[in-house]
Protein backbone atom coordinates (compact mmCIF):
# COMPACT_ATOMS: atom_id res chain seq x y z
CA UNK A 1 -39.72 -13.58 -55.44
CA UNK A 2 -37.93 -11.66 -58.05
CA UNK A 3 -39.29 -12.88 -61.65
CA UNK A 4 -37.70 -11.98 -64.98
CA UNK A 5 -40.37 -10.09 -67.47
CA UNK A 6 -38.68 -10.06 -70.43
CA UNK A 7 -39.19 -8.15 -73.90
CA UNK A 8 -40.05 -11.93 -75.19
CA UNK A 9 -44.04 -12.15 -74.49
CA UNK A 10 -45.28 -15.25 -73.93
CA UNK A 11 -42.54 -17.77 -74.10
CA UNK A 12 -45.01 -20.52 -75.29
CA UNK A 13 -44.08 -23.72 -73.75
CA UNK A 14 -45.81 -26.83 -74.66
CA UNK A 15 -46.63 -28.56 -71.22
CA UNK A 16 -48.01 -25.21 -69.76
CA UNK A 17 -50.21 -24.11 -73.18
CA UNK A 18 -51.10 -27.64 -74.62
CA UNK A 19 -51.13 -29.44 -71.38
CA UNK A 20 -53.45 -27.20 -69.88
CA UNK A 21 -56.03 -28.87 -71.98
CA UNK A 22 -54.91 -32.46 -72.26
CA UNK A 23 -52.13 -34.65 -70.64
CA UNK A 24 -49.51 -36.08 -72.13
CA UNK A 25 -47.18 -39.51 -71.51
CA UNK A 26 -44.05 -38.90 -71.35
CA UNK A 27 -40.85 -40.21 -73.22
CA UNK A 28 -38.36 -39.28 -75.16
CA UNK A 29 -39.56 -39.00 -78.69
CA UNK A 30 -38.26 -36.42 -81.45
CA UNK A 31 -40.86 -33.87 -83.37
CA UNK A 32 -40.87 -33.12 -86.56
CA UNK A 33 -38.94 -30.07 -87.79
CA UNK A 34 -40.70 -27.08 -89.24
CA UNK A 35 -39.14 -25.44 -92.06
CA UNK A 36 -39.71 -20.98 -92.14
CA UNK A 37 -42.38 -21.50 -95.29
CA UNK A 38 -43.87 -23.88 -93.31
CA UNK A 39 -44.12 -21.99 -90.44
CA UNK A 40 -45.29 -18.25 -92.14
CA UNK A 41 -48.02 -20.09 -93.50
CA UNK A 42 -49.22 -21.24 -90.95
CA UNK A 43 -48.79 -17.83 -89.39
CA UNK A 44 -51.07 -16.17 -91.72
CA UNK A 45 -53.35 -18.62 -91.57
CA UNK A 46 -53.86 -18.51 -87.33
CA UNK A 47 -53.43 -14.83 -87.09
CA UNK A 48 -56.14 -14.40 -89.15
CA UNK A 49 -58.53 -17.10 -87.55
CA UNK A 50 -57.44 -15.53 -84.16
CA UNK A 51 -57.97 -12.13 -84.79
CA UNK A 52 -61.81 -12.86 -85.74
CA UNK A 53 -61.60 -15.09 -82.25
CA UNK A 54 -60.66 -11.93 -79.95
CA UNK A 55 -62.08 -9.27 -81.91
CA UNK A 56 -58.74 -7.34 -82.60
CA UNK A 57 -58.00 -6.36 -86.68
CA UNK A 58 -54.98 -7.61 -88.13
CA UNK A 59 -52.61 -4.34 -88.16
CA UNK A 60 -50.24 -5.49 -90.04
CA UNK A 61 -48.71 -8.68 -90.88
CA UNK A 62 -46.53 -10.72 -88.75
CA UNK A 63 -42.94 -12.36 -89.70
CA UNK A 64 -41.98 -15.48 -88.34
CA UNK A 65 -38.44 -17.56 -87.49
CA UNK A 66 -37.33 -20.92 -86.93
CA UNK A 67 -35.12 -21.46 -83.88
CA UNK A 68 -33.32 -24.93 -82.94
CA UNK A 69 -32.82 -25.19 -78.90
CA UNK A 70 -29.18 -23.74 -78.95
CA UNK A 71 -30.56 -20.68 -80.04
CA UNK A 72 -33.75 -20.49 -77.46
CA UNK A 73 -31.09 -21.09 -74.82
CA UNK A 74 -29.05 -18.68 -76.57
CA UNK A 75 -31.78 -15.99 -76.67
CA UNK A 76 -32.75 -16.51 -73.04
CA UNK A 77 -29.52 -16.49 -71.37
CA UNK A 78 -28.79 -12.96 -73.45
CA UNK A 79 -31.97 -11.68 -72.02
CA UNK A 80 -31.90 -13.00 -68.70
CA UNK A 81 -28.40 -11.04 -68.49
CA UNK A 82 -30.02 -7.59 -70.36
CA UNK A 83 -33.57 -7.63 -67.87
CA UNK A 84 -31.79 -9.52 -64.45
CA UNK A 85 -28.69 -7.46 -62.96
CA UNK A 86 -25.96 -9.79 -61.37
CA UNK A 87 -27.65 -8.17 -58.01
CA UNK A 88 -30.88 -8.92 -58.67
CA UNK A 89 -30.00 -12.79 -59.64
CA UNK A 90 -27.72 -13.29 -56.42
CA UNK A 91 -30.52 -11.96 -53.97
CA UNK A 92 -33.03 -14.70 -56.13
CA UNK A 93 -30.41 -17.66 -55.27
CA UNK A 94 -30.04 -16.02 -51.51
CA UNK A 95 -33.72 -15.75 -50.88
CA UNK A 96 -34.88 -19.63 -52.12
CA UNK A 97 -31.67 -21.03 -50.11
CA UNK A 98 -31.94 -19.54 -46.85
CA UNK A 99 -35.79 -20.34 -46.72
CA UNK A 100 -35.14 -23.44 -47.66
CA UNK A 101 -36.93 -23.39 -51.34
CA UNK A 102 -34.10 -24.57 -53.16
CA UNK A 103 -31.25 -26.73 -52.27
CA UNK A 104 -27.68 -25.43 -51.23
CA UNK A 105 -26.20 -26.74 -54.89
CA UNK A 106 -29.21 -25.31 -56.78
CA UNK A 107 -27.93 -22.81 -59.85
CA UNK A 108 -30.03 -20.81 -60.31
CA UNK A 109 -29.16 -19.18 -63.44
CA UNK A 110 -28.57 -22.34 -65.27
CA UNK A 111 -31.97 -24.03 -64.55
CA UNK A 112 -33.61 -20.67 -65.83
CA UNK A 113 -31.94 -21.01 -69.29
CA UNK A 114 -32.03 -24.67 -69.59
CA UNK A 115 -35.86 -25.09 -68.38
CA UNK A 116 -37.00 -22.44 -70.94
CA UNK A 117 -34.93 -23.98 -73.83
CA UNK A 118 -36.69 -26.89 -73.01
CA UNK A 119 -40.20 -25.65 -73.05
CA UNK A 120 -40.01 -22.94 -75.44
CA UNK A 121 -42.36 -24.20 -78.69
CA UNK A 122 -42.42 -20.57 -79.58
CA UNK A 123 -42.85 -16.65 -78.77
CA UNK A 124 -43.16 -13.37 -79.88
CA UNK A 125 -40.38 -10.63 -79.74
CA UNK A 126 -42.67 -7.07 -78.63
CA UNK A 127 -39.09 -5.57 -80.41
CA UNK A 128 -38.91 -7.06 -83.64
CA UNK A 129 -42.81 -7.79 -84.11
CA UNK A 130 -42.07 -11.49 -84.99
CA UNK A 131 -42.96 -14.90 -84.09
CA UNK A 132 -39.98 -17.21 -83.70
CA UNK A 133 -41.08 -21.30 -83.46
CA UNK A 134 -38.90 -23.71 -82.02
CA UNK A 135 -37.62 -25.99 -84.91
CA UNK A 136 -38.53 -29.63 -84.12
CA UNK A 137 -42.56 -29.12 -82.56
CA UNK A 138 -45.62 -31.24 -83.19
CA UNK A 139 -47.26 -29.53 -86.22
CA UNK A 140 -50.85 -29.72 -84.71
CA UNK A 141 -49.30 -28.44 -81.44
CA UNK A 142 -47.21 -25.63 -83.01
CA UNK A 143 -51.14 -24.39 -84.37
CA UNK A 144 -52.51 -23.91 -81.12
CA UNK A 145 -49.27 -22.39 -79.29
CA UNK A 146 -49.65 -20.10 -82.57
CA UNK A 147 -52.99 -19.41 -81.40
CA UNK A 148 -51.39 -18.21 -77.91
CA UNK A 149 -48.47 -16.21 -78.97
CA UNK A 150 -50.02 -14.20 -82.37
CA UNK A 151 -52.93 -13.21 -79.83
CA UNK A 152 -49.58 -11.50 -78.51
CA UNK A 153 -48.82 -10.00 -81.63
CA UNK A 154 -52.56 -8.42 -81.60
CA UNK A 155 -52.38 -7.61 -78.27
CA UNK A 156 -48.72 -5.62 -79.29
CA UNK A 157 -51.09 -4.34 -82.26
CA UNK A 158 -53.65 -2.70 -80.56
CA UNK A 159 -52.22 -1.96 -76.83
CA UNK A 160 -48.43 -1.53 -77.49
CA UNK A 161 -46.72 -4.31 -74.93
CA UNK A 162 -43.68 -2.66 -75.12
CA UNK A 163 -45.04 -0.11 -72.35
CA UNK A 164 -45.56 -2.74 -69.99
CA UNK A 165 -41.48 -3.53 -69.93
CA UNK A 166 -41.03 0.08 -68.39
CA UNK A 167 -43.10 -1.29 -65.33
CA UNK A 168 -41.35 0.12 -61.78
CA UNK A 169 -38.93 -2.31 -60.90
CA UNK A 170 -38.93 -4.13 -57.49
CA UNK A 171 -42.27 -5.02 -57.43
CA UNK A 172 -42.33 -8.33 -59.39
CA UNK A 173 -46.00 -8.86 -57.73
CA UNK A 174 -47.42 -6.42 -59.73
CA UNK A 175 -45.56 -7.68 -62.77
CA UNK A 176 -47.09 -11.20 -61.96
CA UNK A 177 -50.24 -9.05 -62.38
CA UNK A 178 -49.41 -7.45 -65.86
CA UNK A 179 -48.10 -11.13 -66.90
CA UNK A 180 -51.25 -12.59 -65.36
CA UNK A 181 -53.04 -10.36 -67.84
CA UNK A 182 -51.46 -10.69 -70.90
CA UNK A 183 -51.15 -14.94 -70.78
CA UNK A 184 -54.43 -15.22 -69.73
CA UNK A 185 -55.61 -13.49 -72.37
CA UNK A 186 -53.68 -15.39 -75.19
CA UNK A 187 -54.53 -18.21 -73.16
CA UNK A 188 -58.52 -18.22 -73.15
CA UNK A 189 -58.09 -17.30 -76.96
CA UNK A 190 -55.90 -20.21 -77.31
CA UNK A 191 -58.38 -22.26 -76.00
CA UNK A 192 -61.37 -21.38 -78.02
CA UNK A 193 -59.10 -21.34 -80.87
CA UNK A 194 -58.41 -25.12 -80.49
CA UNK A 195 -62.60 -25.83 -79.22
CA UNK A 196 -63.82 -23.63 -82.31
CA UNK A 197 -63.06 -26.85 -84.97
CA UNK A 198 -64.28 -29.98 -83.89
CA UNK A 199 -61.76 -32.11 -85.54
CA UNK A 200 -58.91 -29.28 -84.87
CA UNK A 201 -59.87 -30.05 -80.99
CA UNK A 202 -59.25 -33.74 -81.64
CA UNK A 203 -56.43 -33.55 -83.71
CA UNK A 204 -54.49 -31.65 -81.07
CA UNK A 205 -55.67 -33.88 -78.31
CA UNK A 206 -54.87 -37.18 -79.68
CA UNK A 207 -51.51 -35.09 -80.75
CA UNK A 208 -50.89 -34.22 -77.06
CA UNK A 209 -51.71 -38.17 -75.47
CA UNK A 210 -49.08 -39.16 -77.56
CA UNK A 211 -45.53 -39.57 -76.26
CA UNK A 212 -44.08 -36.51 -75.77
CA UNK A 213 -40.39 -35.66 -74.58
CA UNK A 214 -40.50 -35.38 -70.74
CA UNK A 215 -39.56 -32.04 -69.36
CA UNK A 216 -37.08 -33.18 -67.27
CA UNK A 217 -35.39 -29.78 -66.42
CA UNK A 218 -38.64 -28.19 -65.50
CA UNK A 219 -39.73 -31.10 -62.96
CA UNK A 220 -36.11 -31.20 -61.18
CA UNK A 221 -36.47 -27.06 -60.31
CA UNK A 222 -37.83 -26.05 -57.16
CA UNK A 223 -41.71 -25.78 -56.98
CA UNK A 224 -42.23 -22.40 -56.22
CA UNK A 225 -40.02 -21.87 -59.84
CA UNK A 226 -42.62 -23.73 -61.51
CA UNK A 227 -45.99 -22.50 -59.78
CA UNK A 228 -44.63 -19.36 -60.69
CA UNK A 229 -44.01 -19.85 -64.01
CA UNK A 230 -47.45 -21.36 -64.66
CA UNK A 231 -49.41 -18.73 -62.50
CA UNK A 232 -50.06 -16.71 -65.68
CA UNK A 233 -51.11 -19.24 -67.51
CA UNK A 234 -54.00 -20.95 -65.23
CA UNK A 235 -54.44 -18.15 -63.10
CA UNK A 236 -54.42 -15.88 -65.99
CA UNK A 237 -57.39 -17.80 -67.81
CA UNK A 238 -59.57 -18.05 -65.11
CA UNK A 239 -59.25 -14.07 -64.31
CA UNK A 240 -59.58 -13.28 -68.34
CA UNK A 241 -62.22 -15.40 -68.46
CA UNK A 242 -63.87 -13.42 -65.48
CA UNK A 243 -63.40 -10.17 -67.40
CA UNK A 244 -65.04 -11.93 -70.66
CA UNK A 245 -68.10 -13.23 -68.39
CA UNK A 246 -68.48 -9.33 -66.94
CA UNK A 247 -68.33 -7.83 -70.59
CA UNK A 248 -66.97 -9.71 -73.44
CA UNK A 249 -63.71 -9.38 -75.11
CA UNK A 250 -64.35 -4.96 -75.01
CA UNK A 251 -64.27 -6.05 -70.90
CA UNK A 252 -60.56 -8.02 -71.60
CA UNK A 253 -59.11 -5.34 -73.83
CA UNK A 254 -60.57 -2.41 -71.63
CA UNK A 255 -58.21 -4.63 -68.60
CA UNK A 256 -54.89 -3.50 -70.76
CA UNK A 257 -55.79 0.38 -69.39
CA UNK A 258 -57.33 -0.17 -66.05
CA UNK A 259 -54.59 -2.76 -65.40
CA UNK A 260 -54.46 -5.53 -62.60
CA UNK A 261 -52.22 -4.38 -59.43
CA UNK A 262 -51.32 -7.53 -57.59
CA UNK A 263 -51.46 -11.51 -57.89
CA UNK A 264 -54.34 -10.47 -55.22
CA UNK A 265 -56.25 -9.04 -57.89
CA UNK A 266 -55.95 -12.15 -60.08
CA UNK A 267 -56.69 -14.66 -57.50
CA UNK A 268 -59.90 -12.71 -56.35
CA UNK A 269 -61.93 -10.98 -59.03
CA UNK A 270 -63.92 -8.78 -57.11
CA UNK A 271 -60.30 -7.48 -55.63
CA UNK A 272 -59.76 -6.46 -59.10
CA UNK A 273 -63.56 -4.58 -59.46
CA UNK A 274 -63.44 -2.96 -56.35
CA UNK A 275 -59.90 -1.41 -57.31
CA UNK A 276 -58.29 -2.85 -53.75
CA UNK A 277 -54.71 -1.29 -54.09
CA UNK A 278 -52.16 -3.16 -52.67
CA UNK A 279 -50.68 -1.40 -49.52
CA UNK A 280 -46.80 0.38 -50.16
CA UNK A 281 -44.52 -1.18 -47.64
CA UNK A 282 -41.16 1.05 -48.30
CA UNK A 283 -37.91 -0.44 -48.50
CA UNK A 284 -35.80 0.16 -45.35
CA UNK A 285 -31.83 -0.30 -45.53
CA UNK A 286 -30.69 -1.79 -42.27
CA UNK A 287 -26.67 -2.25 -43.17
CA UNK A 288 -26.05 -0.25 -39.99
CA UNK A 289 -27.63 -2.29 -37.52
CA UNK A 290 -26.06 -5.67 -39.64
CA UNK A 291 -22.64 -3.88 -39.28
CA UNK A 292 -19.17 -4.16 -41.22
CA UNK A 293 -19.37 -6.26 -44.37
CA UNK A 294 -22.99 -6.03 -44.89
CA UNK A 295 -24.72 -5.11 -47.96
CA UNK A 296 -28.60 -5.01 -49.56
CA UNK A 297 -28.54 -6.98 -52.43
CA UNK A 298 -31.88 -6.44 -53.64
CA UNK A 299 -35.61 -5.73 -52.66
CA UNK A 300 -39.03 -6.68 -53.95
CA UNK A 301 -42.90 -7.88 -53.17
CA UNK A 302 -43.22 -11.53 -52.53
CA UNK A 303 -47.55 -10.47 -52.90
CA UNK A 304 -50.17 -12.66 -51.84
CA UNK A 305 -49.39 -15.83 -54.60
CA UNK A 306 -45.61 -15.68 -53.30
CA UNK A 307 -46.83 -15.85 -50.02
CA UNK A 308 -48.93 -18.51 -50.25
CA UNK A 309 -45.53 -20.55 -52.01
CA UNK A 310 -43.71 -20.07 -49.05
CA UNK A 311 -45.82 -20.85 -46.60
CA UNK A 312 -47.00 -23.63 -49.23
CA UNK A 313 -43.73 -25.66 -49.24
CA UNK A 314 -43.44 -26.96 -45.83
CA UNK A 315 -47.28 -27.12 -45.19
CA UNK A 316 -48.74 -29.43 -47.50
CA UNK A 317 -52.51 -28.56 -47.48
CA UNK A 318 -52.51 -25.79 -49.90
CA UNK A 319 -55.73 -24.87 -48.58
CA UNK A 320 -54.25 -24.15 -45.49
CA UNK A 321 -51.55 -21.91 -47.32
CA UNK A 322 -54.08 -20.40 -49.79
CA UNK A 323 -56.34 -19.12 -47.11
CA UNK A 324 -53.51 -17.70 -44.65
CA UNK A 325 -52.05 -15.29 -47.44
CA UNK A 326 -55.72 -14.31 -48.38
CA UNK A 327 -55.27 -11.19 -45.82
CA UNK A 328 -52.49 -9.93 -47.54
CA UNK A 329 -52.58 -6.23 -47.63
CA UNK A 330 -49.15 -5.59 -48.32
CA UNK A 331 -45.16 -6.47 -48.36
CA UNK A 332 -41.53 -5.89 -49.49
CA UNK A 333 -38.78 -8.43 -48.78
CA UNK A 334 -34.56 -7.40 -48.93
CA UNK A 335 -32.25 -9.65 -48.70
CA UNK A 336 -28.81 -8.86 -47.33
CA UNK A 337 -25.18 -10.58 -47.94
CA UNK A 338 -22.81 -10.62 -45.20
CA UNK A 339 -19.28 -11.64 -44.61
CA UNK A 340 -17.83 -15.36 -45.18
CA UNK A 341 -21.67 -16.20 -46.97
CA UNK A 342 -23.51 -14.66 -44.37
CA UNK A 343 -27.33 -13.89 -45.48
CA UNK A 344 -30.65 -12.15 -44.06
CA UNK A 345 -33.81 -11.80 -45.66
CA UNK A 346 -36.17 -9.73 -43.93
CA UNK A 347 -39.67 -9.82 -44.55
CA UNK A 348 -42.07 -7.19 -43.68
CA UNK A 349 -45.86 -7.56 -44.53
CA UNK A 350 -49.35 -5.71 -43.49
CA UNK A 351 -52.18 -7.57 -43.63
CA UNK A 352 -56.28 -6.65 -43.70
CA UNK A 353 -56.64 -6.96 -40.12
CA UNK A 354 -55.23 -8.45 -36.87
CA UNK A 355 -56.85 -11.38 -37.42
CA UNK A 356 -55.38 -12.33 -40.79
CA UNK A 357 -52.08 -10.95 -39.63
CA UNK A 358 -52.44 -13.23 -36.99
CA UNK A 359 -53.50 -16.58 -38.95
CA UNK A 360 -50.35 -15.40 -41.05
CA UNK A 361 -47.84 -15.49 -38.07
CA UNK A 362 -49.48 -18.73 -37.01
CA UNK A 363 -49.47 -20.50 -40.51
CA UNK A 364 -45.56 -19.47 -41.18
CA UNK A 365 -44.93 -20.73 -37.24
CA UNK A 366 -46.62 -23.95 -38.76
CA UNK A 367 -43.76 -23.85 -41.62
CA UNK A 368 -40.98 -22.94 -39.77
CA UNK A 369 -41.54 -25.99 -37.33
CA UNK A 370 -42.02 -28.24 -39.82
CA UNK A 371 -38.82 -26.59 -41.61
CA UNK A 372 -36.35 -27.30 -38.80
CA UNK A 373 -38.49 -30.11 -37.24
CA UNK A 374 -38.98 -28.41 -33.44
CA UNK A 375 -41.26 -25.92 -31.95
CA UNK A 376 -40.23 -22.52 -31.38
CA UNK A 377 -38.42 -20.72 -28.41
CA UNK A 378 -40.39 -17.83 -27.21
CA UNK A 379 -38.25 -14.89 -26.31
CA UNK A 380 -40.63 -11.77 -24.63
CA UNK A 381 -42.80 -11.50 -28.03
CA UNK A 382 -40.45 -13.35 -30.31
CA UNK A 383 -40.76 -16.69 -31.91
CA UNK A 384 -37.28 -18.20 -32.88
CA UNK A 385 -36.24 -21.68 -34.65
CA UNK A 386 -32.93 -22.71 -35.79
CA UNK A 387 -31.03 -25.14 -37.01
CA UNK A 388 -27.44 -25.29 -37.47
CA UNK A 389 -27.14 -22.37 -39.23
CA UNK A 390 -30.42 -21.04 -40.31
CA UNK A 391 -32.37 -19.35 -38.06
CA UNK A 392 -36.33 -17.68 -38.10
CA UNK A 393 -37.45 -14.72 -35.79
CA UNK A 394 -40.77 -13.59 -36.15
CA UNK A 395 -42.84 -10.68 -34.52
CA UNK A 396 -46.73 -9.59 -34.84
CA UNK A 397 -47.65 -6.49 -34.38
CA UNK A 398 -51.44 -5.28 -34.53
CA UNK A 399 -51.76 -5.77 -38.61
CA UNK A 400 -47.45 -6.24 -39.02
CA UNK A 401 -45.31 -9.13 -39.41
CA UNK A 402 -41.82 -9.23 -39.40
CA UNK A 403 -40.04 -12.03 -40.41
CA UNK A 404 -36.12 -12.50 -40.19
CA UNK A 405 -34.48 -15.69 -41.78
CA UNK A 406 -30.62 -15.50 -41.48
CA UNK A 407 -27.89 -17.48 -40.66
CA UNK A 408 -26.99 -17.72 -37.25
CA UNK A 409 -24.37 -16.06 -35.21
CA UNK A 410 -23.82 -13.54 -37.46
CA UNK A 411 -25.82 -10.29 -36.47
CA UNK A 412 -27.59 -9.63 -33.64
CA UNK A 413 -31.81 -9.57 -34.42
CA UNK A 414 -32.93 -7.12 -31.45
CA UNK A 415 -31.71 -4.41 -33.00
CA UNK A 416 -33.02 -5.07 -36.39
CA UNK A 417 -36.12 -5.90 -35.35
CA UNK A 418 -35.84 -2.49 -32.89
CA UNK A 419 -35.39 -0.52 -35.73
CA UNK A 420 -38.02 -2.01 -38.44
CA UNK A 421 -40.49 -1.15 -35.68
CA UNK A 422 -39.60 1.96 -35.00
C-alpha cells in the first residue's frame, strides 16, 4: 500500500516512541507548553548525550522550533500534497475500499493530516537541518522523543538522508525498508538514551502512566494505517538491534550503504545477510482488455508486511497471516478506475515456491470467505466470491498468484486474467 516518505524524518509521535516502552491511561489532559529557549537547550543538551550514545560526532549544531498543532497539520497537509500526487492518493482510497480495509465514507486524506497532527511531539526537517517540537508536550517526554529525532539529525550528519527521498517511486515496500532503517535506528538509541540514567528511566515512565490525551484520530483509522505506521518503529528496533548484536553501532551505520531491500528483509534478518533480493514483478497496463473509460491510477509493491495486513484483517490469527506471506518472493499491485465509480485492483505476486504460493492462495481464499461470508464458486481453475458489488477472482499458477478485486458487472475477468498470464 502506497505510503508517504516525506522530507520530514521521523515524525516523532508520542504513543509510538514513548509508548513503546511504557503504557499510558488515557484522558484528556493538557501538557505543558515549551517555549524555543526552552526547547534549544534542551537540544544541545540531548544531541550531545546522543551522539556519545551512537557513536556519531556532532557536525554541527542543530536549530530547533516550536510548532502549535495548526501548524503540524499545516506542515503535513503541504507535504502530503508536494510527496503524494492526486493519482497516487485516489488509487490509496481505491485500494483499502474495494478490499474492504477501510469503510466506504473513510477520507483518506483527512485522517492522514489529522492523525499526524495529533501524534506529532516533534521531527526533524532533512531540508532545513532543524528540529521543530510540538508546543504543549510533557517535558520529560519531549527529552526522550529528542533522543529519537536528533539521532536523525546525526544520521543526516554523517549519511546525508536527503538521498534516501530520491528512492524509485512505486515501490513503497522498499521504502518501508529504508524507513524501517532509519526509525529503528533512532529508535534503539532512543531507548538506551532513556535506560542510560536510572532516574531519567523513571522519570519518563512515571511521566508516561500518567494521563495522557487519548489519540483518538489514530485509533478510529483503519488498522492496516496504523500497523503501518508503527512498522518502523517496532520492527525497525528489533532489526537495528540485530545489526548492533552482529557488529555494534559500525554494523548499524555500515546498514545506511548496504541498505535493506524489502519489509522481508526487516522481518527476517538473515534475509537481510544473505542479500535475498526481492523478485521485479513489472507493471502491466491492462486498459485495453478493461475497455472505454478505464484508466491506471497508480501501481506499487504491497511486499511481504502488506501482505500479511491484508490477509491479516479478515483472518484474525496473525500467525496464520504472518506465516502465509513468509514465501513472498515478489509483487506489484495497480489499481484501475472505471466509469460511474467502477474499480479493479489487480494483484500479481511470485512466491519462493509452489508450496508457499499455494498456502498464499489458500490463506487469501480463507479471507475472502470470511470477507463476503460464503465459500467460493469454482470456475475451471478460478476461485470467485462476491457480494453485491465487490467481487474476488483468484488464480495459482506454479509459483504465481493473481488476484482480481473489482466491482462487479463491470469488465469481463477472462480476458484480464488471459492476458496477465500470457
Amino acid at each position: 500500500m502506497k505510503t508517504a516518505f516525506s522530507r520530514f524524518i521521523g515524525l516523532a509521535v508520542a504513543p509510538l516512541v514513548i509508548g513503546l516502552l511504557a503504557s499510558s491511561v488515557c484522558a484528556q489532559v493538557p501538557a505543558p507548553k515549551i517555549d524555543a529557549r526552552t526547547a534549544q537547550n534542551m537540544v544541545e543538551r540531548v544531541l550531545k548525550e546522543t551522539s556519545a550514545i551512537r557513536g556519531l560526532r556532532i557536525k554541527r549544531a542543530v536549530p530547533s522550533g516550536v510548532q502549535s498543532r495548526a501548524g503540524i497539520e499545516q506542515m503535513v497537509e503541504k507535504q502530503l500534497k508536494k510527496s503524494v500526487s492526486a493519482n497516487e492518493l485516489a488509487a490509496t482510497d481505491v485500494f483499502l475500499k474495494q478490499l474492504g480495509l477501510a469503510p466506504a465514507n473513510f477520507n483518506l486524506k483527512a485522517y492522514y493530516v489529522k492523525m499526524l497532527g495529533e501524534q506529532i511531539a516533534g521531527y526533524y526537517d532533512t531540508q532545513t537541518k532543524k528540529f521543530y517540537t510540538a508546543q504543549s508536550v510533557d517535558p520529560l517526554q519531549l527529552e526522550t522523543v529528542m533522543a529519537h529525532e536528533l539521532t536523525h539529525a546525526l544520521q543526516d550528519q554523517h549519511f546525508d538522508l536527503s538521498r534516501l527521498e530520491k528512492w524509485p517511486r512505486h515501490d513503497s515496500d522498499a521504502r518501508v525498508a529504508m524507513s524501517a532503517l532509519v526509525e529503528g535506528d533512532a529508535t534503539l538509541t532512543m531507548s538506551r538514551y532513556m535506560t542510560r540514567n536510572p532516574l531519567r528511566f523513571l522519570g519518563v515512565l512515571g511521566s508516561a502512566l500518567k494521563p495522557q490525551p487519548k489519540a483518538q484520530v489514530f485509533e478510529s483509522g483503519p488498522r492496516i494505517l496504523q500497523e503501518s505506521l508503527t512498522f518502523p518503529y517496532l520492527k525497525g528496533m528489533v532489526f537495528a538491534s540485530n545489526l548492533y548484536k552482529t557488529g555494534g553501532w559500525p554494523q548499524v551505520s555500515r546498514a545506511f550503504t548496504e541498505m535493506p531491500q524489502s519489509s522481508e528483509q526487516i522481518l527476517h534478518f538473515e534475509k537481510y545477510l544473505a542479500r535475498e533480493a526481492p523478485l521485479k514483478v513489472p507493471p502491466r497496463d491492462l486498459s485495453r482488455q478493461l475497455g472505454r473509460g478505464w484508466t491506471v491510477l497508480d501501481h506499487d509493491v504491497n511486499g511481504e508486511m502488506g501482505l500479511a495486513l491484508i490477509v491479516g484483517e479478515y483472518v484474525k490469527e496473525q500467525g496464520a497471516a504472518e506465516r502465509a506471506a513468509a514465501g513472498w518472493g515478489g509483487d506489484r499491485y495497480t489499481v484501475y478506475r472505471g466509469p460511474k465509480g467502477a474499480a479493479l485492483v489487480v494483484q500479481d505476486c511470485l512466491w519462493d515456491s509452489e508450496a508457499q504460493a499455494r498456502e498464499w492462495r489458500e490463506a487469501y481464499a480463507r479471507r475472502s470467505t470470511n470477507r463476503f461470508g460464503a465459500p467460493p464458486r469454482q470456475r475451471g481453475k478460478v476461485q470467485v466470491w462476491s457480494a453485491a458489488r465487490n467481487g474476488v477472482w483468484m488464480e495459482q499458477r506454479g509459483r504465481r498468484v493473481l488476484i482480481l478485486e473489482g466491482t462487479v458487472g463491470t469488465f469481463n475477468p477472462r480476458p484480464i486474467l488471459a492476458a496477465l498470464w500470457r
